[in-house]
N, C-alpha and C. Protein backbone atom coordinates (compact mmCIF):
# COMPACT_ATOMS: atom_id res chain seq x y z
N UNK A 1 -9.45 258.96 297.10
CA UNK A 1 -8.50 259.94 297.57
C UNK A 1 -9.00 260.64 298.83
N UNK A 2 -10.32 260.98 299.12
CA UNK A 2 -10.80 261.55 300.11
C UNK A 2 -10.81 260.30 301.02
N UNK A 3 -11.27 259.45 301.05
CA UNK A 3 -10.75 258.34 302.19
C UNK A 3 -9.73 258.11 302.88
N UNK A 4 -8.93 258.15 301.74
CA UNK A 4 -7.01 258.52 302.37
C UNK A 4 -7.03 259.36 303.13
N UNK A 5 -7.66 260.37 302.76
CA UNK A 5 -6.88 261.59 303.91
C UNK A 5 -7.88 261.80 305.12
N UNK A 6 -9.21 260.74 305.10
CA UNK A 6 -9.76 260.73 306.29
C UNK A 6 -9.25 259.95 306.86
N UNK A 7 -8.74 258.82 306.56
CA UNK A 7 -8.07 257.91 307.49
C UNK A 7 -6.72 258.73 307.77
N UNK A 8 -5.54 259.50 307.58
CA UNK A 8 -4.79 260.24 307.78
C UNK A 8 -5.18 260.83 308.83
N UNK A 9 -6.26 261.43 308.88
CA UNK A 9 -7.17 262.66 309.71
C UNK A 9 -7.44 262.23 311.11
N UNK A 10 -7.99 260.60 310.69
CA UNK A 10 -8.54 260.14 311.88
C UNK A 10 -7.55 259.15 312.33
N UNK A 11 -6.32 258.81 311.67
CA UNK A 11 -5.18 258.29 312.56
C UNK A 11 -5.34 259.53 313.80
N UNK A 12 -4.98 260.77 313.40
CA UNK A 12 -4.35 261.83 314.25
C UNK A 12 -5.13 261.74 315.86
N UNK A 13 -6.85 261.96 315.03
CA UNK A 13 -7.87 262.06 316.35
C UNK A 13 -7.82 261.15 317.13
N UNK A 14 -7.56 259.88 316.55
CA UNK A 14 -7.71 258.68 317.86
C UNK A 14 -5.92 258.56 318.65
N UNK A 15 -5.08 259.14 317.82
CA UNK A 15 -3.53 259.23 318.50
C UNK A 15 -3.88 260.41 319.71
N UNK A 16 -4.26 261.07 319.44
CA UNK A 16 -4.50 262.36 320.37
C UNK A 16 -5.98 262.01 321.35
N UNK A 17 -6.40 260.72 321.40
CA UNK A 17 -7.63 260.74 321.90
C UNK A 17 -8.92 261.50 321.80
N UNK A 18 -9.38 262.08 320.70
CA UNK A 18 -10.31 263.09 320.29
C UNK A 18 -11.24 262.65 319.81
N UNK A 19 -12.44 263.73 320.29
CA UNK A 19 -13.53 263.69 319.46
C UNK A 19 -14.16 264.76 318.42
N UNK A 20 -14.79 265.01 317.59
CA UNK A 20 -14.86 266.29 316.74
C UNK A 20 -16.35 266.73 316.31
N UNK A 21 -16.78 267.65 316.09
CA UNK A 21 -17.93 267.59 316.04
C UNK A 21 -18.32 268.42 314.74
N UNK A 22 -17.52 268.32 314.07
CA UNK A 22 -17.66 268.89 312.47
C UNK A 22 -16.35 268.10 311.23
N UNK A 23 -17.39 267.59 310.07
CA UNK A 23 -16.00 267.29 308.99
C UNK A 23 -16.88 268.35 307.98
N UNK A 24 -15.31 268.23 307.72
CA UNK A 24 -15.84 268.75 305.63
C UNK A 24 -14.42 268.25 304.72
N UNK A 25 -15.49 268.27 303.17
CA UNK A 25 -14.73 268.42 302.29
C UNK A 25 -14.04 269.31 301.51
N UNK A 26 -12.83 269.39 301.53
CA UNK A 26 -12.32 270.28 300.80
C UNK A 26 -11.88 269.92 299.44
N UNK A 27 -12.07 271.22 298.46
CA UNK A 27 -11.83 270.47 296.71
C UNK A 27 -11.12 271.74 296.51
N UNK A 28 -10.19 271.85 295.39
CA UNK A 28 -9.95 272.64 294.71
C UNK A 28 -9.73 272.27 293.49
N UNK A 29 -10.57 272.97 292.03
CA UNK A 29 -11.14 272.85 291.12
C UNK A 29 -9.33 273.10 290.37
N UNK A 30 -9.70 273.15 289.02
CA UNK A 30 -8.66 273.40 287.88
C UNK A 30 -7.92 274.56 287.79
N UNK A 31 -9.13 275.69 288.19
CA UNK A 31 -9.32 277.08 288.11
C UNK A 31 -8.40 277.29 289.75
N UNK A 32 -8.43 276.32 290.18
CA UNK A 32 -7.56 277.03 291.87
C UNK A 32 -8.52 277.78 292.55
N UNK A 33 -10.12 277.61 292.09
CA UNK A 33 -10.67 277.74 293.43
C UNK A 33 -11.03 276.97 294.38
N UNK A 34 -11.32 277.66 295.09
CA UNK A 34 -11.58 276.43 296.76
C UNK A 34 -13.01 276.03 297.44
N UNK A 35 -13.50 275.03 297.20
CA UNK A 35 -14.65 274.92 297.82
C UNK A 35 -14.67 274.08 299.04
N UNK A 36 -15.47 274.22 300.24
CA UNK A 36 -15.23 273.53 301.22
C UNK A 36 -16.93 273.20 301.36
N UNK A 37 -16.90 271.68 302.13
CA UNK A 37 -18.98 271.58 302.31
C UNK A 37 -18.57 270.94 303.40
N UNK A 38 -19.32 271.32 304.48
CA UNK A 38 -19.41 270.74 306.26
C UNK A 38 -20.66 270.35 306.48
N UNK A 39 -20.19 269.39 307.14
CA UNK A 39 -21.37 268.85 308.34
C UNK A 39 -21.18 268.86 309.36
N UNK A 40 -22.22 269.55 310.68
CA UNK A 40 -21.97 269.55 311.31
C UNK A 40 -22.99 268.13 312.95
N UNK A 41 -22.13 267.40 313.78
CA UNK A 41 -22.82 266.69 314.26
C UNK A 41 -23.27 267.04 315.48
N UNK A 42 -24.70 266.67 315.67
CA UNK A 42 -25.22 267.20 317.46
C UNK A 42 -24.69 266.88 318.54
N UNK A 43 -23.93 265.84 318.21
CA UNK A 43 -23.07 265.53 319.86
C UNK A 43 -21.69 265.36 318.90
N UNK A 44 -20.42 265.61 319.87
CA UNK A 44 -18.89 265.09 319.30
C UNK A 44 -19.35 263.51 319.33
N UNK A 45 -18.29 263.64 318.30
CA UNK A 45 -18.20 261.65 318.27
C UNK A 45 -17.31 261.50 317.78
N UNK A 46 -16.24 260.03 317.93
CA UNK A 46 -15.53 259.67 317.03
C UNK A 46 -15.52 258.14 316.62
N UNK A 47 -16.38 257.98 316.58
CA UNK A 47 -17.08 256.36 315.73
C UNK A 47 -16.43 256.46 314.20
N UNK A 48 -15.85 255.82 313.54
CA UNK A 48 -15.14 255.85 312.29
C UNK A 48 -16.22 255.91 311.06
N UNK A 49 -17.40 254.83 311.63
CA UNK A 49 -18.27 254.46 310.61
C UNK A 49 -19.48 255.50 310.34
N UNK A 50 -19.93 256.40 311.52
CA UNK A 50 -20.34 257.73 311.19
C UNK A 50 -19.82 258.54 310.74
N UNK A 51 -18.24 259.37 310.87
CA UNK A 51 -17.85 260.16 310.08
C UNK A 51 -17.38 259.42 308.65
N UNK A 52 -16.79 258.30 308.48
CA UNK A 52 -17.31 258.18 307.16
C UNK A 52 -18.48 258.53 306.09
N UNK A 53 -19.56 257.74 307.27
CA UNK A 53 -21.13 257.99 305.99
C UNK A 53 -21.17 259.35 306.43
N UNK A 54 -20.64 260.17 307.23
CA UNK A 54 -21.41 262.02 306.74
C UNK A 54 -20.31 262.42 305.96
N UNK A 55 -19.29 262.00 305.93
CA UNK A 55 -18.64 262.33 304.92
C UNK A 55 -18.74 262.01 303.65
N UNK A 56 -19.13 260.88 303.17
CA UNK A 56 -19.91 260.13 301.94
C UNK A 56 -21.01 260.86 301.59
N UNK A 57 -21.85 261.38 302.78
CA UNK A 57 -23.31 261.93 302.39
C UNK A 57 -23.03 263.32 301.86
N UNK A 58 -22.34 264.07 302.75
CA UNK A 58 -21.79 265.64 302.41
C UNK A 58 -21.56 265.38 300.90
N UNK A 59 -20.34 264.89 300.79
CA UNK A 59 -19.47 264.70 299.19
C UNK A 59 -20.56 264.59 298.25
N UNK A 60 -21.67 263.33 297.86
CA UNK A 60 -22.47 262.90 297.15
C UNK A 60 -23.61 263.72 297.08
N UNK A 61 -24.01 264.56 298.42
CA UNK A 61 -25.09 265.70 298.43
C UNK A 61 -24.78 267.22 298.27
N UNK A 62 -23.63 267.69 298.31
CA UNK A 62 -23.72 269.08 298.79
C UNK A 62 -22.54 269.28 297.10
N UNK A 63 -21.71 268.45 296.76
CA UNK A 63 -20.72 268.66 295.76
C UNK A 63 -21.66 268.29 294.39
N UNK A 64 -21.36 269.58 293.42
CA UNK A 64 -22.07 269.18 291.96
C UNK A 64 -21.15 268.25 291.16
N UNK A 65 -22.12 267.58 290.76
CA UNK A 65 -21.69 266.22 289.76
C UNK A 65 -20.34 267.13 288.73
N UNK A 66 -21.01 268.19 288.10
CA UNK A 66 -19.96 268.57 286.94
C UNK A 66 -18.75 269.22 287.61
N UNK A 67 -18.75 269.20 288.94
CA UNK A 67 -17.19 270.25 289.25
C UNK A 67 -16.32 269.29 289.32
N UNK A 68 -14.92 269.51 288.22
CA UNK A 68 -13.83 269.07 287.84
C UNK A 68 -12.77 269.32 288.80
N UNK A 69 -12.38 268.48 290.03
CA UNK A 69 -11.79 268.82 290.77
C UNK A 69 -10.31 268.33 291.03
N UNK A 70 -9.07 268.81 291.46
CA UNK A 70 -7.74 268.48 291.09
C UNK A 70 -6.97 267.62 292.24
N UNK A 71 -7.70 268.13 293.26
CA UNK A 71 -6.67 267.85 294.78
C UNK A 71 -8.04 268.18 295.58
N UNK A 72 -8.14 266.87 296.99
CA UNK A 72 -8.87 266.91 297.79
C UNK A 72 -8.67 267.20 299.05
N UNK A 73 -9.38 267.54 299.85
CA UNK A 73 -9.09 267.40 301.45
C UNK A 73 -10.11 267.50 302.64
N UNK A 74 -9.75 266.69 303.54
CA UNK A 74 -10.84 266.58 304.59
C UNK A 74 -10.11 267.46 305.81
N UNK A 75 -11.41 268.19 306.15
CA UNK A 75 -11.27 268.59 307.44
C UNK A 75 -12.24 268.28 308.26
N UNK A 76 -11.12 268.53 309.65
CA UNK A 76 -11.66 268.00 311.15
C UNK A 76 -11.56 269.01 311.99
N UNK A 77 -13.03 269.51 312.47
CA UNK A 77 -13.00 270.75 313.46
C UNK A 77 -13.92 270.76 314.73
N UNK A 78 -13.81 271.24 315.24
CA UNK A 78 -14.43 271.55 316.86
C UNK A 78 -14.23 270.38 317.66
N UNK A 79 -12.70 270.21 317.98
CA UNK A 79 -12.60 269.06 319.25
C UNK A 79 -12.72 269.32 320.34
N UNK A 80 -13.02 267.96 321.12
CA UNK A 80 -12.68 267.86 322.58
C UNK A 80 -11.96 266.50 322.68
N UNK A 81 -11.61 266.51 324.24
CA UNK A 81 -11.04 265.44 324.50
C UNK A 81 -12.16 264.37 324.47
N UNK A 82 -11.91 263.02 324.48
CA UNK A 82 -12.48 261.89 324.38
C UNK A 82 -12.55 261.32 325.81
N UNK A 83 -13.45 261.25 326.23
CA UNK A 83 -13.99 260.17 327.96
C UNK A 83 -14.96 259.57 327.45
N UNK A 84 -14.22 258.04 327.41
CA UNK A 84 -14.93 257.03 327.53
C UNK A 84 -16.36 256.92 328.53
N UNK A 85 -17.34 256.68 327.89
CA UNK A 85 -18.51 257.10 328.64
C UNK A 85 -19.34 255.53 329.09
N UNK A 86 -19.98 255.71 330.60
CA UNK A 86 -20.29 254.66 331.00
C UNK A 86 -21.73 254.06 330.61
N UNK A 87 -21.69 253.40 330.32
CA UNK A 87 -22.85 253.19 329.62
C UNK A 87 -23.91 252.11 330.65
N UNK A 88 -25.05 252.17 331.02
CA UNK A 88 -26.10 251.64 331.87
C UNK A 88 -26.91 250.38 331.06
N UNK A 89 -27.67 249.43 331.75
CA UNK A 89 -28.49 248.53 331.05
C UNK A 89 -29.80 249.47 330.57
N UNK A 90 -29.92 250.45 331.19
CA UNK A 90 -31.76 251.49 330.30
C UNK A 90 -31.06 252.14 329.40
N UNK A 91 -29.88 252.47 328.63
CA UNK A 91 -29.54 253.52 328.10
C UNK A 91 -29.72 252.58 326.58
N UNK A 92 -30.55 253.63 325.73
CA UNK A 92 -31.28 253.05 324.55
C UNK A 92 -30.06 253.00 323.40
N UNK A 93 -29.04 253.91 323.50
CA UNK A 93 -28.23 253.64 322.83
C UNK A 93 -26.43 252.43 323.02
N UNK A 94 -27.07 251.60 323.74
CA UNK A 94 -25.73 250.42 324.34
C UNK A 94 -26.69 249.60 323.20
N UNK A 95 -25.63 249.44 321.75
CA UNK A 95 -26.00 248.18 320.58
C UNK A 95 -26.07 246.98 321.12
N UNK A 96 -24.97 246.42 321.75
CA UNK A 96 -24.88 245.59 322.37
C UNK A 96 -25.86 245.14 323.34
N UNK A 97 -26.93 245.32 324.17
CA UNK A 97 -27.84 245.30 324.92
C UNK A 97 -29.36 244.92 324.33
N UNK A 98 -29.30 245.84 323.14
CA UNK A 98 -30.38 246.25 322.50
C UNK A 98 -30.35 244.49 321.75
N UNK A 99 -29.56 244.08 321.00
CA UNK A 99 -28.79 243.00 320.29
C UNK A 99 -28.99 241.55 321.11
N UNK A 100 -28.70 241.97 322.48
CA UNK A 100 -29.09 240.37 323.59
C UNK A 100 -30.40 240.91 324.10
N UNK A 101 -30.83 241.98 324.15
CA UNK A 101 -32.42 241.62 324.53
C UNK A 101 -33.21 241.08 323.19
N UNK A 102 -33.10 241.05 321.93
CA UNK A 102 -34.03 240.54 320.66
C UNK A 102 -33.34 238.86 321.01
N UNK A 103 -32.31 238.61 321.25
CA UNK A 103 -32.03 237.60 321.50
C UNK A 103 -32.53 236.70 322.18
N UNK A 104 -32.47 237.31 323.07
CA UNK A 104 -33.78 236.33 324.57
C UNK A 104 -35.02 236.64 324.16
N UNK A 105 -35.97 237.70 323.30
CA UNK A 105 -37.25 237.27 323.40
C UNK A 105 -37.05 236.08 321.80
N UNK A 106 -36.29 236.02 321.12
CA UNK A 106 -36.22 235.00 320.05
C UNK A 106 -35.89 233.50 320.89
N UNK A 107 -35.35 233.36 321.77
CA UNK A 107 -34.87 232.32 322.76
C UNK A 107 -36.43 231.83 323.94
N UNK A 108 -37.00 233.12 323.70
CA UNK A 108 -38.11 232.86 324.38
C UNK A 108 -39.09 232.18 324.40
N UNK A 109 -39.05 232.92 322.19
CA UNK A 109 -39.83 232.03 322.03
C UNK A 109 -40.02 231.07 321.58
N UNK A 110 -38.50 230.25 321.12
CA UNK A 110 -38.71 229.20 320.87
C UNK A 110 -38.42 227.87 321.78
N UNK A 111 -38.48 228.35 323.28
CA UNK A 111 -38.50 227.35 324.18
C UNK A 111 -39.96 227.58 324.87
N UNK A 112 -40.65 228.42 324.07
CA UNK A 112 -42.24 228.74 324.46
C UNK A 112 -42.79 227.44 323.63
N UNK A 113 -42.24 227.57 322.12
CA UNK A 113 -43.02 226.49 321.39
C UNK A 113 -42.52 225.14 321.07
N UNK A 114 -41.29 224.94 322.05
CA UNK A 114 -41.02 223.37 322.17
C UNK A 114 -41.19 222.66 323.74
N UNK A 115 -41.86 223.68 324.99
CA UNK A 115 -42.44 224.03 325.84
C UNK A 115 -40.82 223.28 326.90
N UNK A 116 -40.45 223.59 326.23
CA UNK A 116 -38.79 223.56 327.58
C UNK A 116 -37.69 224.14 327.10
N UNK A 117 -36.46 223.74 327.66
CA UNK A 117 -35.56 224.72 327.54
C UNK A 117 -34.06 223.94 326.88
N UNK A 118 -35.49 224.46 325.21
CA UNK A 118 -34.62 223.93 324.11
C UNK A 118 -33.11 224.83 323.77
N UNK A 119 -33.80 225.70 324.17
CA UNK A 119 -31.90 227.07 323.63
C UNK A 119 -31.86 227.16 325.31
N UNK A 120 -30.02 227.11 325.67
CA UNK A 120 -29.73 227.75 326.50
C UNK A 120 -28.78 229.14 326.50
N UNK A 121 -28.35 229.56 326.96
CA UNK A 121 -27.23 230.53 326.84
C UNK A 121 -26.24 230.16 328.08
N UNK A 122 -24.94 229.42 327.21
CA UNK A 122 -23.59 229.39 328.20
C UNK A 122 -22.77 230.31 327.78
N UNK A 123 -21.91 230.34 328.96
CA UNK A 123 -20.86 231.54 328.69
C UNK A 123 -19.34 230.60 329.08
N UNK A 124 -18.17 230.89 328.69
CA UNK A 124 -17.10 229.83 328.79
C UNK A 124 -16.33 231.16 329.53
């Protein structure tokens, strides 16, 4: 149920181009009280697969096992707009980069130990 309404949440942010730099969960118990647990992140982001796991982590860490809860909800706070950011060949965080450089020293070395140039890399 809390998934639902993050994906709800985060239809909105990526329709509106946004980034956010705080979620939480919201519960309200049997009793109709209200508990809310946040996380907050050091830079905005809107990567799906990070606010998921801090949202997974919040829920599973900060919520007690025994609270009997009726109705859920996620919130999304402190936006900005979203600019696509340019990313450089030194910048330690481009996955993609990081991913073809282990590539070529694995390519390296196995045209080191068949002493030619057993792997190539084409591009179509």
């Amino acid at each position: 149920q809390i998934v639902e309404h993050f994906n709800q949440a985060y239809f909105i942010l990526t329709k509106y181009n946004l980034e956010l730099k705080n979620v939480a969960v919201y519960l309200r118990d049997k009793d109709f009280c209200r508990y809310a647990y946040d996380f907050n992140f050091e830079a905005h982001t809107n990567i799906r697969t990070d606010l998921l796991a801090r949202l997974r982590e919040v829920f599973n860490s900060k919520v007690p096992f025994s609270l009997e809860y009726r109705s859920t909800g996620v919130i999304l706070s402190d936006f900005k707009e979203y600019i696509p950011k340019q990313l450089s060949l030194d910048d330690i965080n481009n996955v993609t980069f990081e991913k073809n450089k282990k590539l070529m020293h694995a390519i390296e070395a196995v045209n080191k130990f068949y002493w030619k140039k057993a792997v190539n890399i084409w591009t179509i």
